[in-house]
Protein backbone atom coordinates (compact mmCIF):
# COMPACT_ATOMS: atom_id res chain seq x y z
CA UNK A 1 72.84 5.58 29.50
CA UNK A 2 71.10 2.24 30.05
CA UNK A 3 71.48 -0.36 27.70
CA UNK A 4 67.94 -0.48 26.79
CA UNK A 5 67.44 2.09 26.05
CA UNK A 6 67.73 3.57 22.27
CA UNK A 7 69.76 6.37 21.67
CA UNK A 8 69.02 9.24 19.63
CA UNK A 9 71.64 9.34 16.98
CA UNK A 10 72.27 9.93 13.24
CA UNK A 11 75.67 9.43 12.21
CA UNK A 12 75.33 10.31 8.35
CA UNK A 13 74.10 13.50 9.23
CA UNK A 14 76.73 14.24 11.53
CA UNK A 15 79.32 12.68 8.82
CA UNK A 16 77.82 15.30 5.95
CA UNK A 17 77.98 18.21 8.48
CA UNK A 18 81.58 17.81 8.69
CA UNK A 19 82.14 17.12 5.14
CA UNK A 20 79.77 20.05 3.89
CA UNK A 21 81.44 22.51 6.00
CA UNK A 22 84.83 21.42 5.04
CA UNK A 23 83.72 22.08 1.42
CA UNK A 24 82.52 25.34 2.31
CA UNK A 25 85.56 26.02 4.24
CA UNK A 26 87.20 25.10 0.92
CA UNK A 27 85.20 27.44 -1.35
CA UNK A 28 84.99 30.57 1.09
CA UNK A 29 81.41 30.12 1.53
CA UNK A 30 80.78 32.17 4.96
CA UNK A 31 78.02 30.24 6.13
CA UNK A 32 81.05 27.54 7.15
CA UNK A 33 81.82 30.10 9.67
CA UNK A 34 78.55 29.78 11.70
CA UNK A 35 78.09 26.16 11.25
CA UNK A 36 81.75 25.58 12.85
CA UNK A 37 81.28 27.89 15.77
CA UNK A 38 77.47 26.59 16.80
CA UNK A 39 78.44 23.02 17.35
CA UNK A 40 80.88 21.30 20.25
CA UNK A 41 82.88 18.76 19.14
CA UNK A 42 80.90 16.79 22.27
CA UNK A 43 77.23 17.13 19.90
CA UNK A 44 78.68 14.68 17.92
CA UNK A 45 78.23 10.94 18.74
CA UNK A 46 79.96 9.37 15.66
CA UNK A 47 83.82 9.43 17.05
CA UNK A 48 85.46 9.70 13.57
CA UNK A 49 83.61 12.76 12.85
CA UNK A 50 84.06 13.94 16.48
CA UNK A 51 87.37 14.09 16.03
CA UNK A 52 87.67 15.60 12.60
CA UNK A 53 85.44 18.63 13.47
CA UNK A 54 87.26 19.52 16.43
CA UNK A 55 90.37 19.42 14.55
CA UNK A 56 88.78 21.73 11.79
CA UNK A 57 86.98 23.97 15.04
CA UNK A 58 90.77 24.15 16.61
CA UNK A 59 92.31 25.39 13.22
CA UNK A 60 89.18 27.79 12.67
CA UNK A 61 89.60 29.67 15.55
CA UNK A 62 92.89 30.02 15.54
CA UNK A 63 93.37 31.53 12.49
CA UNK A 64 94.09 28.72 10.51
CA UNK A 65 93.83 27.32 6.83
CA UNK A 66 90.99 24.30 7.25
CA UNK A 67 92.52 21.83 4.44
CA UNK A 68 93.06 17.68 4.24
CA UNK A 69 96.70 18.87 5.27
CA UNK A 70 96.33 21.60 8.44
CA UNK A 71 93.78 18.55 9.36
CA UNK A 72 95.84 15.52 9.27
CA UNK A 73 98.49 17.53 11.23
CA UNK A 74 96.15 18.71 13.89
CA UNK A 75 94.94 15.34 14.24
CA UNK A 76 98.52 14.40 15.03
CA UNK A 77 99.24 16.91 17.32
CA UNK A 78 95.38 16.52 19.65
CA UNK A 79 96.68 12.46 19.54
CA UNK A 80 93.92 11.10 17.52
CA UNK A 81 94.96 10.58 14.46
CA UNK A 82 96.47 6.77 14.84
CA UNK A 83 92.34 6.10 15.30
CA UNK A 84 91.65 7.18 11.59
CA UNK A 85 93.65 4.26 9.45
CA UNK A 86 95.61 6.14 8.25
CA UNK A 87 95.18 9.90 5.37
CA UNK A 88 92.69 7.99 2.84
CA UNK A 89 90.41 8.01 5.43
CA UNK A 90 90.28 11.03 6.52
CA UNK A 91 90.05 12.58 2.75
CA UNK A 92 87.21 9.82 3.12
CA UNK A 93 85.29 11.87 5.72
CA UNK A 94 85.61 14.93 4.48
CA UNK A 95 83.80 13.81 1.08
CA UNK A 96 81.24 11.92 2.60
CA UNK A 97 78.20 13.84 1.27
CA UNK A 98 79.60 16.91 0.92
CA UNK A 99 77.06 18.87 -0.99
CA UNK A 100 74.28 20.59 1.26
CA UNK A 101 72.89 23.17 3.55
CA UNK A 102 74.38 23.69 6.77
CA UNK A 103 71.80 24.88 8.81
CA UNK A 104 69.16 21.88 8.49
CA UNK A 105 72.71 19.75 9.39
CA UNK A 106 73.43 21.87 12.12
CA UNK A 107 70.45 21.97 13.45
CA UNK A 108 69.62 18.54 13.48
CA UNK A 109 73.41 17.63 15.74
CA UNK A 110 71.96 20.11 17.61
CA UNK A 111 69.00 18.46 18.03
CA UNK A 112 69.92 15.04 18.85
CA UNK A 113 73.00 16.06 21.39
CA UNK A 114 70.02 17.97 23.33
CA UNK A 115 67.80 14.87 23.42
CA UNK A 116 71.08 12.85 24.64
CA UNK A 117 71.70 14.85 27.34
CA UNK A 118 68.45 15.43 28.50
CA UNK A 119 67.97 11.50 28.72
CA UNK A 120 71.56 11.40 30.36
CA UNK A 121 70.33 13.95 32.99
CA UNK A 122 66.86 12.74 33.80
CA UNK A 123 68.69 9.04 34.19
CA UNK A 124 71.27 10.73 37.00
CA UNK A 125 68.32 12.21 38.66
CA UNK A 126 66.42 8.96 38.37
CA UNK A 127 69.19 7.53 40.14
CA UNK A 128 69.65 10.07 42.86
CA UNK A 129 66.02 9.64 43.61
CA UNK A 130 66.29 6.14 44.67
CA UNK A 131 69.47 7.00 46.90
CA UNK A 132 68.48 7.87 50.50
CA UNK A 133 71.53 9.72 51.47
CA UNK A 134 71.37 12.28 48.72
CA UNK A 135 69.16 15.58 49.08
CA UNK A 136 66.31 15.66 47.11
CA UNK A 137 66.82 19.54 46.79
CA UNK A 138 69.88 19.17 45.78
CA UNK A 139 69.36 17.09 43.90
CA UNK A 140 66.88 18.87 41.67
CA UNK A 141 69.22 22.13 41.44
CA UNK A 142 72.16 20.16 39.97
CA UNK A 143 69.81 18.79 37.65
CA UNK A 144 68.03 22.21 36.69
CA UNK A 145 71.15 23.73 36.13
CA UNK A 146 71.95 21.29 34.21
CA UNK A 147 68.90 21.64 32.31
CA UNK A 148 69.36 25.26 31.65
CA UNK A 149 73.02 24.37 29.86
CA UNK A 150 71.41 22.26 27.74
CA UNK A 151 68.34 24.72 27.30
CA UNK A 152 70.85 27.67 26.60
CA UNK A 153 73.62 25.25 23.93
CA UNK A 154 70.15 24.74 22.33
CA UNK A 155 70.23 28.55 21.69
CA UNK A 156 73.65 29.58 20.29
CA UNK A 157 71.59 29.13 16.84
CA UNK A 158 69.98 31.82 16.40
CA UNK A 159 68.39 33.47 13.69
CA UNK A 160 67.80 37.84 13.51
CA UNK A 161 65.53 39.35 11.46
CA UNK A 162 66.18 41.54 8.85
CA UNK A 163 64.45 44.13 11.67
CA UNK A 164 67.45 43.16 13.50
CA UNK A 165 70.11 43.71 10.93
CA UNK A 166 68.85 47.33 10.18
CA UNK A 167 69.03 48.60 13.81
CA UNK A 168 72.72 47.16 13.84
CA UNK A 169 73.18 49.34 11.02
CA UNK A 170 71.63 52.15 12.56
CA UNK A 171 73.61 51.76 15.51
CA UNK A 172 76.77 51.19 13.85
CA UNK A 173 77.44 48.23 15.36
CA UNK A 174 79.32 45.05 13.43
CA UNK A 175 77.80 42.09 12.45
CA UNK A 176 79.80 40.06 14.82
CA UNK A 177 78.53 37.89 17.43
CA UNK A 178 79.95 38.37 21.22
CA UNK A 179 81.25 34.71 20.90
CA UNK A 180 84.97 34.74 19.94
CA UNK A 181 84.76 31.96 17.65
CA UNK A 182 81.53 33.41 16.14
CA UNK A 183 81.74 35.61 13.51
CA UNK A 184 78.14 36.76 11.83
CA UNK A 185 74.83 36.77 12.90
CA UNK A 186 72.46 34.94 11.12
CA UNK A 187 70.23 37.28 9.00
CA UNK A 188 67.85 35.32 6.65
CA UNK A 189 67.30 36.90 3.04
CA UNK A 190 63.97 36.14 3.28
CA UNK A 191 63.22 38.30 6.55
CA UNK A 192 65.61 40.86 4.83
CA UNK A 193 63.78 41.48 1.49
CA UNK A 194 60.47 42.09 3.60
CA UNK A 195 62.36 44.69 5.89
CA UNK A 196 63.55 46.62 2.83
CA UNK A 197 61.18 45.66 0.55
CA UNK A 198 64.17 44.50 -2.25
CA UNK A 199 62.60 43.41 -5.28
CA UNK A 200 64.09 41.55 -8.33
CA UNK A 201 66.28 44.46 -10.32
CA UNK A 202 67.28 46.33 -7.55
CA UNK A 203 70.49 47.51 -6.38
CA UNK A 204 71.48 47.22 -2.55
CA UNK A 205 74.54 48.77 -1.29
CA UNK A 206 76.01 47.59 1.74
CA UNK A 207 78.57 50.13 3.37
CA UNK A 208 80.32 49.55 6.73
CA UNK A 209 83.67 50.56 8.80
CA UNK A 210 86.23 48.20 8.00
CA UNK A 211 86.60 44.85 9.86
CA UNK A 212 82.61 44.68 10.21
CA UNK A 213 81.91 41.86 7.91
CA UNK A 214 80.80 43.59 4.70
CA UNK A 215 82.24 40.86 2.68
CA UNK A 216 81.25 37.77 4.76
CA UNK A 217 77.70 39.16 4.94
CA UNK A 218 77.41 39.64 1.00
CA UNK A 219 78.95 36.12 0.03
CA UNK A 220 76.64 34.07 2.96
C-alpha cells in the first residue's frame, strides 16, 4: 500500500478478539466456536495476534485442547514462536482484554481486513491502468474477481433467523454449517423468541439426533 496513505487498522480490537475467544475457549462458551472459524489468520494486521489466533484456529480444527500450553507448542512447531519473547508474553496476549462479546470483535476484523484489501486491490488496478502493455479487460476481471473474494469473506458471518432455525428443525437437518471448521449457525435469541413467541416462565425443549449440536446450541 502506499506510504501515504493511512491504513485502516485497530490493533486492540484485534488483541481482545483473540484474548476473549481464548477465554471462551477456556470456559466452553460455544460462541468461541464461530468467532474462531469466521476469521483468517490474514484479517489480522497486528502480527503478535496474527500469529496466536492461527495457532488457536490450527488446534481448533483439529480437534485440539486451545490452552496457554497446546498454544506455546503450536507456536513452536508453525516457527513463530522465537517472535513472542518468550511464554509471559504470550499468557500476556491472551489476557489482554479478555472480557467481551465476540461478535461486535469479529465483526469489526472483519471489517477493517475488507477495507484493506479493497484499498490493496483498487491500488493494483490503479497501477495496471497506467501500464500500456497490460489489457484493460483483463485487467478489470482479475480485479472483479478479486472483488467478489473479498465481497463473499465479508459473508461467512452470517446471522439466521429464528424462521430459519425452525425449518432446520422441520427438516431434520443439524445445526452445522457446510464449512468444516464451522460448527453452528448463528441463530439470535432475539429473532428466536419472536418465531416462537417464548415468554419469561416458559419451558422450551430442544430435542435432536445425536451429534446435531443440542448442547452447543443451548449453552451459546
Amino acid at each position: 500500500m502506499p506510504e501515504n496513505h493511512c491504513i485502516p487498522e485497530d490493533p486492540n480490537t484485534e488483541k481482545s478478539l483473540v484474548a476473549c475467544v481464548h477465554a471462551g475457549f477456556a470456559s466452553h462458551d460455544a460462541s468461541s466456536d464461530n468467532a474462531i472459524a469466521a476469521v483468517e489468520p490474514e484479517a489480522f494486521l497486528d502480527p503478535q495476534s496474527r500469529c496466536v489466533w492461527a495457532a488457536m484456529r490450527s488446534l481448533y480444527s483439529n480437534g485440539k485442547p486451545v490452552d496457554p500450553v497446546t498454544i506455546w507448542a503450536e507456536l513452536q512447531r508453525l516457527g513463530i514462536a522465537s517472535s513472542f519473547g518468550g511464554y509471559s508474553a504470550l499468557f500476556e496476549a491472551l489476557s489482554f482484554n479478555e472480557f467481551g462479546n465476540h461478535e461486535p470483535l469479529v465483526a469489526r476484523v472483519a471489517e477493517l481486513h475488507a477495507r484493506r484489501s479493497v484499498i490493496q486491490i483498487s491500488n493494483e488496478l490503479k497501477n495496471k491502468a497506467t501500464d500500456l502493455s497490460v489489457d484493460p479487460q483483463e485487467s478489470l476481471s482479475a480485479a472483479m474477481d478479486k472483488f467478489m473474494r473479498v465481497e463473499g469473506s465479508a459473508k461467512k458471518t452470517q446471522t439466521f433467523s429464528g424462521g430459519d432455525m425452525i425449518q432446520r428443525i422441520a427438516a431434520l437437518a443439524p445445526f452445522r454449517s457446510s464449512d468444516s471448521i464451522q460448527k453452528l449457525f448463528y441463530f439470535p435469541f432475539d429473532s428466536w423468541n419472536r418465531e416462537v413467541e417464548c415468554a419469561p416462565g416458559h419451558v422450551i425443549i430442544v430435542g435432536a439426533a445425536a451429534k446435531t449440536g443440542k448442547t452447543s446450541f443451548i449453552i451459546d
